[in-house]
Protein backbone atom coordinates (compact mmCIF):
# COMPACT_ATOMS: atom_id res chain seq x y z
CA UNK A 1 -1.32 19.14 11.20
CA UNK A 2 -1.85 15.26 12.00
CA UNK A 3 0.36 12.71 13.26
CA UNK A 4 4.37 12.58 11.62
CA UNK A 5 5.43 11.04 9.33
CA UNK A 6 7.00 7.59 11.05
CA UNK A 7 3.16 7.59 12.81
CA UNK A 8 1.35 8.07 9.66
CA UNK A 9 3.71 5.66 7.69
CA UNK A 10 3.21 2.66 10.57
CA UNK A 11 -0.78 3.11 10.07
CA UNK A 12 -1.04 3.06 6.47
CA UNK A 13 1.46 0.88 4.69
CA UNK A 14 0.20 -2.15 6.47
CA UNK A 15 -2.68 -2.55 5.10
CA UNK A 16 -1.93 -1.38 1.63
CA UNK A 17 1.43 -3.58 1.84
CA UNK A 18 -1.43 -6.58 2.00
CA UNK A 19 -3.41 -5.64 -0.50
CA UNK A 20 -0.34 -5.20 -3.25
CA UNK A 21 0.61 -8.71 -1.84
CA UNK A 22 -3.08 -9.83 -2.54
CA UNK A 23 -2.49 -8.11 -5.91
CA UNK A 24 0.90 -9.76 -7.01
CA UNK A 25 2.39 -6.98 -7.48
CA UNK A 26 6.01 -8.31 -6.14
CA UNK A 27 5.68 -10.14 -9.04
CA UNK A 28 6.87 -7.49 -11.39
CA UNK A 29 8.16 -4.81 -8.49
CA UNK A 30 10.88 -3.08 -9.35
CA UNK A 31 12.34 -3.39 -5.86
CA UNK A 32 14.47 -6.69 -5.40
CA UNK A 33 13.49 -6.99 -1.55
CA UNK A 34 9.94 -7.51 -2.82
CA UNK A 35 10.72 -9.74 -5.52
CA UNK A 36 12.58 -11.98 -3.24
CA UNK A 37 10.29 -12.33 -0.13
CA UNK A 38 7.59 -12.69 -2.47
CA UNK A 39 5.64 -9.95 -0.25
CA UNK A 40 5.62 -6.08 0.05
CA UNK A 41 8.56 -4.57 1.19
CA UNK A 42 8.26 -1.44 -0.26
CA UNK A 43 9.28 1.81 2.56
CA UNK A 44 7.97 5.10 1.97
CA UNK A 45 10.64 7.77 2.21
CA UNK A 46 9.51 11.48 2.43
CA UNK A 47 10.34 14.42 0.30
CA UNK A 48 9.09 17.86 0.85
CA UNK A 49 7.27 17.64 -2.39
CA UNK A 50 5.27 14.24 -1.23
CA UNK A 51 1.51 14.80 -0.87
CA UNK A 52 0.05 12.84 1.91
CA UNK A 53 -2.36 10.71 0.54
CA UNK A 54 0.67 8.90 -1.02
CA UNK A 55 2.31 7.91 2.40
CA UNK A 56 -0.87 5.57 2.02
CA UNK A 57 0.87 3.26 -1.15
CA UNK A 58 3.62 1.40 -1.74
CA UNK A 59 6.32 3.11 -3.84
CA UNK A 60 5.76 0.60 -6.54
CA UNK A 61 2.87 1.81 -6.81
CA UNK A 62 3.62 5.62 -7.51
CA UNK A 63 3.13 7.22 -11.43
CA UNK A 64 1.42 4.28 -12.29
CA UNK A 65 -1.99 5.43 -12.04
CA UNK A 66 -3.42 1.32 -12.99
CA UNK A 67 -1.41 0.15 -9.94
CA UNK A 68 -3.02 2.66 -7.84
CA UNK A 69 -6.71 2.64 -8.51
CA UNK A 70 -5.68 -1.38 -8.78
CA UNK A 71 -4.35 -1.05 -5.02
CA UNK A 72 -7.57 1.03 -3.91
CA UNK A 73 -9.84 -1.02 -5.53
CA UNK A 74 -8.51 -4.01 -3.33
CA UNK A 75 -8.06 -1.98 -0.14
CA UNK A 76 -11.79 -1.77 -0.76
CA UNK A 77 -12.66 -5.42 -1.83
CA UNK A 78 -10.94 -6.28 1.29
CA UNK A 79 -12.42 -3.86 3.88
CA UNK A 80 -16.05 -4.94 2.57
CA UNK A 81 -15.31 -8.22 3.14
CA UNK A 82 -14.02 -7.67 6.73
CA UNK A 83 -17.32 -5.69 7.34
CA UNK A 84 -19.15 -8.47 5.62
CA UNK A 85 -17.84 -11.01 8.22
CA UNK A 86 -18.21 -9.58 11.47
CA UNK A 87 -21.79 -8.35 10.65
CA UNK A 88 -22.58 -12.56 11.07
């Protein structure tokens, strides 16, 4: 079954909050919180229809499938280059 949802929430959006901050995307977010702090914001709320994977991204981020693969792409970029430097 996996951890619940508050668990699963606190260990995901983190990280992909920084990467749509790395990506701008509070530039055009349709949240005002976002907007205003200049920074992620975005919460994930359940519904019973919600697949998982998705308690991984923002909801600015959700039926927009260029966001998304923008947002993974990043997640990547940025775990590489956290790899990259501890390897030295």
């Amino acid at each position: 079954m996996g951890l619940p949802f508050p668990e699963r929430a606190a260990v995901y959006l983190p990280g992909t909050r920084y990467a749509a901050e790395v990506c701008a995307f509070w530039k055009t977010c349709r949240l005002p919180p976002c907007r205003r702090a200049k920074a992620c914001r975005g919460e994930v709320r359940p519904d019973a229809d919600m697949p998982s994977w998705q308690l991984a991204f923002p909801p600015c981020t959700r039926g927009d499938e260029e966001l998304k693969w923008k947002l993974i792409n990043t997640v990547t970029r940025l775990q590489d280059e956290l790899r990259a430097k501890h390897r030295k």
